[in-house]
PDB file of N, CA and C in Angstrom:
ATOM      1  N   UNK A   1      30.120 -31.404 -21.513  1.00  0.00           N
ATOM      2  CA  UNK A   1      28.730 -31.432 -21.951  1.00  0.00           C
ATOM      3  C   UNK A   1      28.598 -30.619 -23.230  1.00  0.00           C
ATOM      4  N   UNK A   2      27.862 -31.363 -24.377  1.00  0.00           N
ATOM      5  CA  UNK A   2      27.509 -30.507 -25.281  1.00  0.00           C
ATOM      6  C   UNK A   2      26.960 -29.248 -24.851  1.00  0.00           C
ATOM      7  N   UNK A   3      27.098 -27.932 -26.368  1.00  0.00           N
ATOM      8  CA  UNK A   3      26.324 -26.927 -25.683  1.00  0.00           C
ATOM      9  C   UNK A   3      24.994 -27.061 -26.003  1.00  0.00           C
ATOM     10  N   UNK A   4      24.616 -27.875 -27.171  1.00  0.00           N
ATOM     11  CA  UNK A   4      23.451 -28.364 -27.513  1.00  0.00           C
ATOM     12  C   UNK A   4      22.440 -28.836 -26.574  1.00  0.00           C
ATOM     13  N   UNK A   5      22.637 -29.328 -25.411  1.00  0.00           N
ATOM     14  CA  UNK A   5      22.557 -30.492 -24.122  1.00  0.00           C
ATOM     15  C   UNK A   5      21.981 -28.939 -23.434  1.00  0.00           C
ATOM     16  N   UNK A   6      22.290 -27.875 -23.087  1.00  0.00           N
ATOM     17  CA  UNK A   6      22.349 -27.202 -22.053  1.00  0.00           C
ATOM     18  C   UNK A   6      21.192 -25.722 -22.595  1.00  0.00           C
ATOM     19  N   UNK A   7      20.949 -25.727 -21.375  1.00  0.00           N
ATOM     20  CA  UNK A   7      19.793 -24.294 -21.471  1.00  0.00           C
ATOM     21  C   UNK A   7      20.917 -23.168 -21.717  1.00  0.00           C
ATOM     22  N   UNK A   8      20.262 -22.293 -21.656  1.00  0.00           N
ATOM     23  CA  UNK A   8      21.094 -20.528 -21.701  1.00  0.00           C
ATOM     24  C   UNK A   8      21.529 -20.152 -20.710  1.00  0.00           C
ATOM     25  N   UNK A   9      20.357 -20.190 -19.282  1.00  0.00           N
ATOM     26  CA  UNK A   9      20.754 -20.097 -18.245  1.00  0.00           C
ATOM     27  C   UNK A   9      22.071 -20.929 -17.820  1.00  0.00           C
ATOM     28  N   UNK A  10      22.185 -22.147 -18.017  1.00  0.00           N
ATOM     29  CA  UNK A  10      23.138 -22.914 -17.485  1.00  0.00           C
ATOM     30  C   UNK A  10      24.175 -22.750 -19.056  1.00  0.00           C
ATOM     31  N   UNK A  11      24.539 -22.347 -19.633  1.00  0.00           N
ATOM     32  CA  UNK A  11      25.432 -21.848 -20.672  1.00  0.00           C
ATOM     33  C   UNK A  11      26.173 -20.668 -20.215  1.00  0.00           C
ATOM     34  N   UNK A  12      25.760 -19.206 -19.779  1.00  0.00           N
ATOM     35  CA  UNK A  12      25.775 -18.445 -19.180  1.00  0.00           C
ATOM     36  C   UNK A  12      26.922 -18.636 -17.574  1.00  0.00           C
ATOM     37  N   UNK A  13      26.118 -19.665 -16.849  1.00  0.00           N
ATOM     38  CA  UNK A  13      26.576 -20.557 -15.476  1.00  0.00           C
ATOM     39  C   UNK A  13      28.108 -20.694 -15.757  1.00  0.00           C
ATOM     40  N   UNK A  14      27.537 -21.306 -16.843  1.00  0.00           N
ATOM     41  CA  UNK A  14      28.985 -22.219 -17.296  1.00  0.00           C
ATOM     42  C   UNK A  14      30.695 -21.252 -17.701  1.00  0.00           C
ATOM     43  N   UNK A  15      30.329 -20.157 -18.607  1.00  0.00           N
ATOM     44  CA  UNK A  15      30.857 -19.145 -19.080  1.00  0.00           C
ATOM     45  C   UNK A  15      31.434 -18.164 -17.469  1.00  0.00           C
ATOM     46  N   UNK A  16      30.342 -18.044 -16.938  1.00  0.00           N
ATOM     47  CA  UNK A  16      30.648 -17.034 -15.548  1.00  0.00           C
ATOM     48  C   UNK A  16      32.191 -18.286 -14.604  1.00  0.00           C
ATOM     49  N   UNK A  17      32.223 -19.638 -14.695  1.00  0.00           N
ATOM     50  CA  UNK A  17      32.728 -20.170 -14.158  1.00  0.00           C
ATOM     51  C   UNK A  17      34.266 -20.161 -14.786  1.00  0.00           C
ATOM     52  N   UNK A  18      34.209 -20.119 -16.093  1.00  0.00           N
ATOM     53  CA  UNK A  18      35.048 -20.363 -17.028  1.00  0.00           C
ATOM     54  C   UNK A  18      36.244 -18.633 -17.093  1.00  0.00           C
ATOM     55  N   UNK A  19      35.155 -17.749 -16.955  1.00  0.00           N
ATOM     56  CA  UNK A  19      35.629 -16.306 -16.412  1.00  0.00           C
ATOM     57  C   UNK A  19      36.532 -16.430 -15.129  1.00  0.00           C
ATOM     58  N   UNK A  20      35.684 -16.698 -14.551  1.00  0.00           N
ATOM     59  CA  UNK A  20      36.500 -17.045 -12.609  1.00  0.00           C
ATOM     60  C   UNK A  20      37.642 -17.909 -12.399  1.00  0.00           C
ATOM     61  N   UNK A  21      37.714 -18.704 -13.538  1.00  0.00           N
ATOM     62  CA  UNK A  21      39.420 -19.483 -13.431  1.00  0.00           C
ATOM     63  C   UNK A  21      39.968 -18.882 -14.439  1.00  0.00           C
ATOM     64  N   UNK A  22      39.802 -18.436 -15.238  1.00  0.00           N
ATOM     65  CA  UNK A  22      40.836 -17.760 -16.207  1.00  0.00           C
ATOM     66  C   UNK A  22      41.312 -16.599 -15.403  1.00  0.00           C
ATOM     67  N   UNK A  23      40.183 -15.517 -14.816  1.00  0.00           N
ATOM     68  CA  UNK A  23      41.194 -15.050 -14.230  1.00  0.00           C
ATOM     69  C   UNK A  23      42.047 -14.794 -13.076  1.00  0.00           C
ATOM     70  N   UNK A  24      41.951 -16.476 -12.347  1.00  0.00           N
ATOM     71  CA  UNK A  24      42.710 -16.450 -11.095  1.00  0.00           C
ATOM     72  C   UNK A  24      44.290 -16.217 -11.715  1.00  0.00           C
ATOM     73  N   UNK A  25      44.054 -16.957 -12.898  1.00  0.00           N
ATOM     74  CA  UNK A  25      45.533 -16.824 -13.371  1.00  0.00           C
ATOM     75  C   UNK A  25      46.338 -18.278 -13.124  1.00  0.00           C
ATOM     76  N   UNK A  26      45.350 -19.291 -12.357  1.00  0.00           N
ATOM     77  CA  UNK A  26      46.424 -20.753 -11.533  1.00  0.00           C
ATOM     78  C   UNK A  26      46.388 -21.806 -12.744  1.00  0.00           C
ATOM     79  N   UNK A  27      46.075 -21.593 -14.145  1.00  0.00           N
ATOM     80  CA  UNK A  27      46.011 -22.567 -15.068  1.00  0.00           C
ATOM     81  C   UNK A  27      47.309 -22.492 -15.632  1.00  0.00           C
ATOM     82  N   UNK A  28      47.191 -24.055 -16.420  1.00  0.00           N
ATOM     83  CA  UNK A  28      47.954 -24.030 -17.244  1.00  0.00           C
ATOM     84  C   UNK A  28      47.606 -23.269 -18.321  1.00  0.00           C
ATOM     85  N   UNK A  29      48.707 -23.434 -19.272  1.00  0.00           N
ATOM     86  CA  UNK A  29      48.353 -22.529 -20.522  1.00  0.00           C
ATOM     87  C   UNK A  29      47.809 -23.524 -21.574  1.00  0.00           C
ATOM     88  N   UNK A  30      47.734 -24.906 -21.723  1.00  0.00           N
ATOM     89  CA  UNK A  30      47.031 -25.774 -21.838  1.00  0.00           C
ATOM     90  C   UNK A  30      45.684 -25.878 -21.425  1.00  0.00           C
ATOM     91  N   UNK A  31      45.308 -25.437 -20.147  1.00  0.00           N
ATOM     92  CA  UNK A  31      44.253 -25.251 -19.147  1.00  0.00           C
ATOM     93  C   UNK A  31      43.559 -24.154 -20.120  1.00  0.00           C
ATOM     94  N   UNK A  32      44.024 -22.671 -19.965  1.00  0.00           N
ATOM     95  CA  UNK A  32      44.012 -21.849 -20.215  1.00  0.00           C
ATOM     96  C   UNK A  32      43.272 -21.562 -21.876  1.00  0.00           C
ATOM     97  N   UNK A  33      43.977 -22.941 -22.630  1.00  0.00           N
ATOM     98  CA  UNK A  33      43.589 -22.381 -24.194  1.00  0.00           C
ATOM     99  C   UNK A  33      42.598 -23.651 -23.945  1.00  0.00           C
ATOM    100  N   UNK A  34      42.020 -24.239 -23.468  1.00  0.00           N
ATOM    101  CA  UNK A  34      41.031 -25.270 -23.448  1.00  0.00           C
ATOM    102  C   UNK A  34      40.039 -24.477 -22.769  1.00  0.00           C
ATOM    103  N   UNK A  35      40.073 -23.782 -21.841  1.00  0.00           N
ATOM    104  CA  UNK A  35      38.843 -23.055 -21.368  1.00  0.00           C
ATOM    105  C   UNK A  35      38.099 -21.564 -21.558  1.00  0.00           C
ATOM    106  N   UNK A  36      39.389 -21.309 -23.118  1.00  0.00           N
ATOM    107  CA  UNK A  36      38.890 -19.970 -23.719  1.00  0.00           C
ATOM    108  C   UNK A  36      37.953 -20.804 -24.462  1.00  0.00           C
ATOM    109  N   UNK A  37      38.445 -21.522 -25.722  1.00  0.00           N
ATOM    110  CA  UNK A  37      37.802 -22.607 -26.434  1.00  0.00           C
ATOM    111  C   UNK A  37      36.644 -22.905 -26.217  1.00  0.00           C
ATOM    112  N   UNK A  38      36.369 -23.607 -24.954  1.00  0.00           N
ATOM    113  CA  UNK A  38      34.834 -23.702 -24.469  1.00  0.00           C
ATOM    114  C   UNK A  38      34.201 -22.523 -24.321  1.00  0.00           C
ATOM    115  N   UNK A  39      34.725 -21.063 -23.599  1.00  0.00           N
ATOM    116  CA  UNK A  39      34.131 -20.154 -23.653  1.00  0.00           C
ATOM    117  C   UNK A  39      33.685 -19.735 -25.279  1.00  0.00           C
ATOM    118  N   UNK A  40      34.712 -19.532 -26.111  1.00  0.00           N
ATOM    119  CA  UNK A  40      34.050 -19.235 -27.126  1.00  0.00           C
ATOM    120  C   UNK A  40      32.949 -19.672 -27.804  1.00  0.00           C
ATOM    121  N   UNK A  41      32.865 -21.164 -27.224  1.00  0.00           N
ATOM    122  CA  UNK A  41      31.884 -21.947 -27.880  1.00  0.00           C
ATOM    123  C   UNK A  41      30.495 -21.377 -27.235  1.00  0.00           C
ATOM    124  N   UNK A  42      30.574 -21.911 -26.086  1.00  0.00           N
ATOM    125  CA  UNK A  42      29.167 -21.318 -25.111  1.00  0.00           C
ATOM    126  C   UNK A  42      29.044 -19.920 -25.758  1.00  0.00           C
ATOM    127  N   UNK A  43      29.792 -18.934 -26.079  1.00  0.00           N
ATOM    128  CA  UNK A  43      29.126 -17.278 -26.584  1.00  0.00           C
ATOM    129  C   UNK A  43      28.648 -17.571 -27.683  1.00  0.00           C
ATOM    130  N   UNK A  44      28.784 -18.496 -28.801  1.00  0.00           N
ATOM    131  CA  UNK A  44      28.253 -18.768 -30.122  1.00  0.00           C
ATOM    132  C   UNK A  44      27.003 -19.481 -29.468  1.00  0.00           C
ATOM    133  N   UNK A  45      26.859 -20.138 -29.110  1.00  0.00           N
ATOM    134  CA  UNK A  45      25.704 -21.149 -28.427  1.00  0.00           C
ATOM    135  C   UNK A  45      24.578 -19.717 -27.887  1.00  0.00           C
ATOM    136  N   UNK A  46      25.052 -19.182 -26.780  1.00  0.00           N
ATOM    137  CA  UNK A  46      24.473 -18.191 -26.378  1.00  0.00           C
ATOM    138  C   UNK A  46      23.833 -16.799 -27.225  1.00  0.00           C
ATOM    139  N   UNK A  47      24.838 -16.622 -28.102  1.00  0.00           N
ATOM    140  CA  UNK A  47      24.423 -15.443 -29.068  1.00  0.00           C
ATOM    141  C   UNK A  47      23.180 -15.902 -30.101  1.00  0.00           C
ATOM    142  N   UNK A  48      23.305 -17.111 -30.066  1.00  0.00           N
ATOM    143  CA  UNK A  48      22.598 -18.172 -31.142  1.00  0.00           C
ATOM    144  C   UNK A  48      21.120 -17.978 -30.511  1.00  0.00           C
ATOM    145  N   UNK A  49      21.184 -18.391 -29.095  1.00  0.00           N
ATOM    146  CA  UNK A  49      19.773 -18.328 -28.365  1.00  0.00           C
ATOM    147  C   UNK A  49      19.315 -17.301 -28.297  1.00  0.00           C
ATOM    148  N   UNK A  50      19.836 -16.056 -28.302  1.00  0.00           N
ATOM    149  CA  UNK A  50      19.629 -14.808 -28.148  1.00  0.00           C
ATOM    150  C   UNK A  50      18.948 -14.091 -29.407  1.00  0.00           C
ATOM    151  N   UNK A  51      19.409 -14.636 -30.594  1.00  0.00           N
ATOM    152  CA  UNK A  51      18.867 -14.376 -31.884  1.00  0.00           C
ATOM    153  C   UNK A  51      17.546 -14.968 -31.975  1.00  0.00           C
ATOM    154  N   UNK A  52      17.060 -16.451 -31.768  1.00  0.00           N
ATOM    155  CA  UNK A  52      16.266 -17.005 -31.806  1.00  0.00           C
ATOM    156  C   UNK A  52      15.227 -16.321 -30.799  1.00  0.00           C
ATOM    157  N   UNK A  53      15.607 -15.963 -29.926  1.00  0.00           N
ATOM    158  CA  UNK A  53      14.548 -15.642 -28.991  1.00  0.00           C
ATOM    159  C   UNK A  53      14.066 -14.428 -29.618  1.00  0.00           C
ATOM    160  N   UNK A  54      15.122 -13.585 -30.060  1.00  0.00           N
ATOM    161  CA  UNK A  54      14.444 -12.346 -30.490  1.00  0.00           C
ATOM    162  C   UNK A  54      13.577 -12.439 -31.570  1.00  0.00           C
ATOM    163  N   UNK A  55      13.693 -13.665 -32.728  1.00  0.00           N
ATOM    164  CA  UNK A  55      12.798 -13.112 -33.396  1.00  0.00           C
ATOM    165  C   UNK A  55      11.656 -13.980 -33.078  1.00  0.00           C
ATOM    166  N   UNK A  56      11.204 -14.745 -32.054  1.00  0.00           N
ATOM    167  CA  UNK A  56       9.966 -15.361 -31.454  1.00  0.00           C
ATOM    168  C   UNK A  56       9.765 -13.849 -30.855  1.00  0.00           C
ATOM    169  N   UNK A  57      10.298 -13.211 -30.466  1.00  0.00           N
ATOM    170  CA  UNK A  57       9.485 -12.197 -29.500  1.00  0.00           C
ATOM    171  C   UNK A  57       8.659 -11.453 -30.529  1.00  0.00           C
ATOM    172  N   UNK A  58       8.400 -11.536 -31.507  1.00  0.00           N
ATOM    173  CA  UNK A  58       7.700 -10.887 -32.736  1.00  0.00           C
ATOM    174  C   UNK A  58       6.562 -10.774 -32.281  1.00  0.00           C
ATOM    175  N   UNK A  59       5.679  -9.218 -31.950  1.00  0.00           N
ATOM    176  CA  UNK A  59       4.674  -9.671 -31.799  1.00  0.00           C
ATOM    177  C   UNK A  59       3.602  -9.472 -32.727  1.00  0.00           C
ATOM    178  N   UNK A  60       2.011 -10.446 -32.708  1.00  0.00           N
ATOM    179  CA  UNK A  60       1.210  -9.961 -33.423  1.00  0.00           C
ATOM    180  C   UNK A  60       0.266  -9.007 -32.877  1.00  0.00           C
ATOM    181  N   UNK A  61      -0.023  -7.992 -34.209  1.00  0.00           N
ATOM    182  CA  UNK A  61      -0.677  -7.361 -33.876  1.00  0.00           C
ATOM    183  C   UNK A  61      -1.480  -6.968 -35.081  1.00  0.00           C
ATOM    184  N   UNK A  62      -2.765  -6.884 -34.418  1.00  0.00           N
ATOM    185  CA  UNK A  62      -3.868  -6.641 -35.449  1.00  0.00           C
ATOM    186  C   UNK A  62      -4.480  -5.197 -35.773  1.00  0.00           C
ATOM    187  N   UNK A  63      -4.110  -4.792 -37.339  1.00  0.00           N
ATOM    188  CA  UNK A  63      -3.919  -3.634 -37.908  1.00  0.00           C
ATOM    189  C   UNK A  63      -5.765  -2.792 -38.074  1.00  0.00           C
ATOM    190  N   UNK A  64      -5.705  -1.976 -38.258  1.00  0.00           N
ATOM    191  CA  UNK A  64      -6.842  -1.414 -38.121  1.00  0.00           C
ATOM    192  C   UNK A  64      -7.537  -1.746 -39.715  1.00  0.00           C
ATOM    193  N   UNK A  65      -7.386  -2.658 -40.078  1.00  0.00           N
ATOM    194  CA  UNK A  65      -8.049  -3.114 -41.399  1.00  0.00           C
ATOM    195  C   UNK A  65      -8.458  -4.577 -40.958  1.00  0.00           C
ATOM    196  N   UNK A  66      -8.084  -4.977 -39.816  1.00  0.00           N
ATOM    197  CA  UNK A  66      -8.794  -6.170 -39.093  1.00  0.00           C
ATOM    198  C   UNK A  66      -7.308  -7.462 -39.650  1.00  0.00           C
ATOM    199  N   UNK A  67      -6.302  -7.120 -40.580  1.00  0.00           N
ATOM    200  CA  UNK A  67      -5.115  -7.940 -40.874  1.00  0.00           C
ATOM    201  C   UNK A  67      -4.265  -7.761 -39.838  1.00  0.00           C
ATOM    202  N   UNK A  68      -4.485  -9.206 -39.395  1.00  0.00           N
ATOM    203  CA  UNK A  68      -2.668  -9.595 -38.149  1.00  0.00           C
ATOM    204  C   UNK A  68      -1.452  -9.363 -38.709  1.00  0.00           C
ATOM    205  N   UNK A  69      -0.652  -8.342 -38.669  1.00  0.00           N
ATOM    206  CA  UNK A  69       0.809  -8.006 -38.944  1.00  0.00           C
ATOM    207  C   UNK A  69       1.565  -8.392 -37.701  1.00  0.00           C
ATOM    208  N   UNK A  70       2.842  -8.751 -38.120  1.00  0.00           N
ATOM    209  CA  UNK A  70       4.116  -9.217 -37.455  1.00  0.00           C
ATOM    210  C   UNK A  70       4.656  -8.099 -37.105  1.00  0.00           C
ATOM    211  N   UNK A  71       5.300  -7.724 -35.781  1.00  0.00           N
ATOM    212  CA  UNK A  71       5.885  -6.592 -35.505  1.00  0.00           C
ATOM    213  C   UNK A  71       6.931  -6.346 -34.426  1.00  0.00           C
ATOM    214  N   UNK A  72       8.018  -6.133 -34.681  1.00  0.00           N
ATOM    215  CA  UNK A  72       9.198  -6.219 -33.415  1.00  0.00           C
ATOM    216  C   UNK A  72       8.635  -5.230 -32.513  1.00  0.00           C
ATOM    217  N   UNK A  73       8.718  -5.313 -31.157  1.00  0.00           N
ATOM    218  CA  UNK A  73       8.062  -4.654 -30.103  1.00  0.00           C
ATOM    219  C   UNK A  73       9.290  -3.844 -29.970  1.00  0.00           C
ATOM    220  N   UNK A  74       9.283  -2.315 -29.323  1.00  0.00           N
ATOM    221  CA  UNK A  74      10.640  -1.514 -29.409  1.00  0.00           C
ATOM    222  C   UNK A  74      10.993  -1.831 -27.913  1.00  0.00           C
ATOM    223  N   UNK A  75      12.195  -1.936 -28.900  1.00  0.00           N
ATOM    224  CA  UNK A  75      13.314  -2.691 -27.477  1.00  0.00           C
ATOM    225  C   UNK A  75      13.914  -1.461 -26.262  1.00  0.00           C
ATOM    226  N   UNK A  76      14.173  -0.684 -27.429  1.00  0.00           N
ATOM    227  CA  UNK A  76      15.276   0.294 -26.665  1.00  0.00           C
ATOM    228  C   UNK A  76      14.426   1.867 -26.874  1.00  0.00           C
ATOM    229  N   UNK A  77      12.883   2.021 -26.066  1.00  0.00           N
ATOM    230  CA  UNK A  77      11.959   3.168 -26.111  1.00  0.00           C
ATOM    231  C   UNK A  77      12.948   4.006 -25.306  1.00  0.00           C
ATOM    232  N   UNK A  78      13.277   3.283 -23.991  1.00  0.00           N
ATOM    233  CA  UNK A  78      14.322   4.603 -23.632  1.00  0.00           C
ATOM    234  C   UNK A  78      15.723   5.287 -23.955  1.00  0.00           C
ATOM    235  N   UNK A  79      15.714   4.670 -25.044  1.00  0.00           N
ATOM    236  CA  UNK A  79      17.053   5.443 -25.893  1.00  0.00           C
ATOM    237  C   UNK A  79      16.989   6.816 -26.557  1.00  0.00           C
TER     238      UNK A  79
END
């Protein structure tokens, strides 16, 4: 399946599955370099969604001069 085709959640799915046979260790090494491959792909796919989402999470907020400014909400307050 394309990764285009697939949500995050089920990208993610997919990756956790791809983890769990690589490391039983019972592949081929054929097996093996075909299902890093896809993994790598799904983390580009995934990192991709992850960017996008973040900058929709932009929020507005309206400045005390009555102008709507754009503003990243703080992610990491408990740092």
């Amino acid at each position: 399946m394309d990764s285009t085709e697939l949500t995050f959640e089920q990208a993610i799915a997919e990756l956790e599955e791809i983890v769990k046979k690589l490391e039983k260790g019972e592949l081929t090494l054929d097996e093996s370099i075909s299902c890093f491959r896809r993994g790598v792909e799904l983390t580009k796919y995934c990192s991709k969604k992850l960017d996008e989402a973040e900058r929709s999470i932009t929020m507005l907020i309206e400045g005390e001069n009555g102008v709507v400014e754009k503003e990243l909400p703080e992610l990491d307050q408990g740092r």
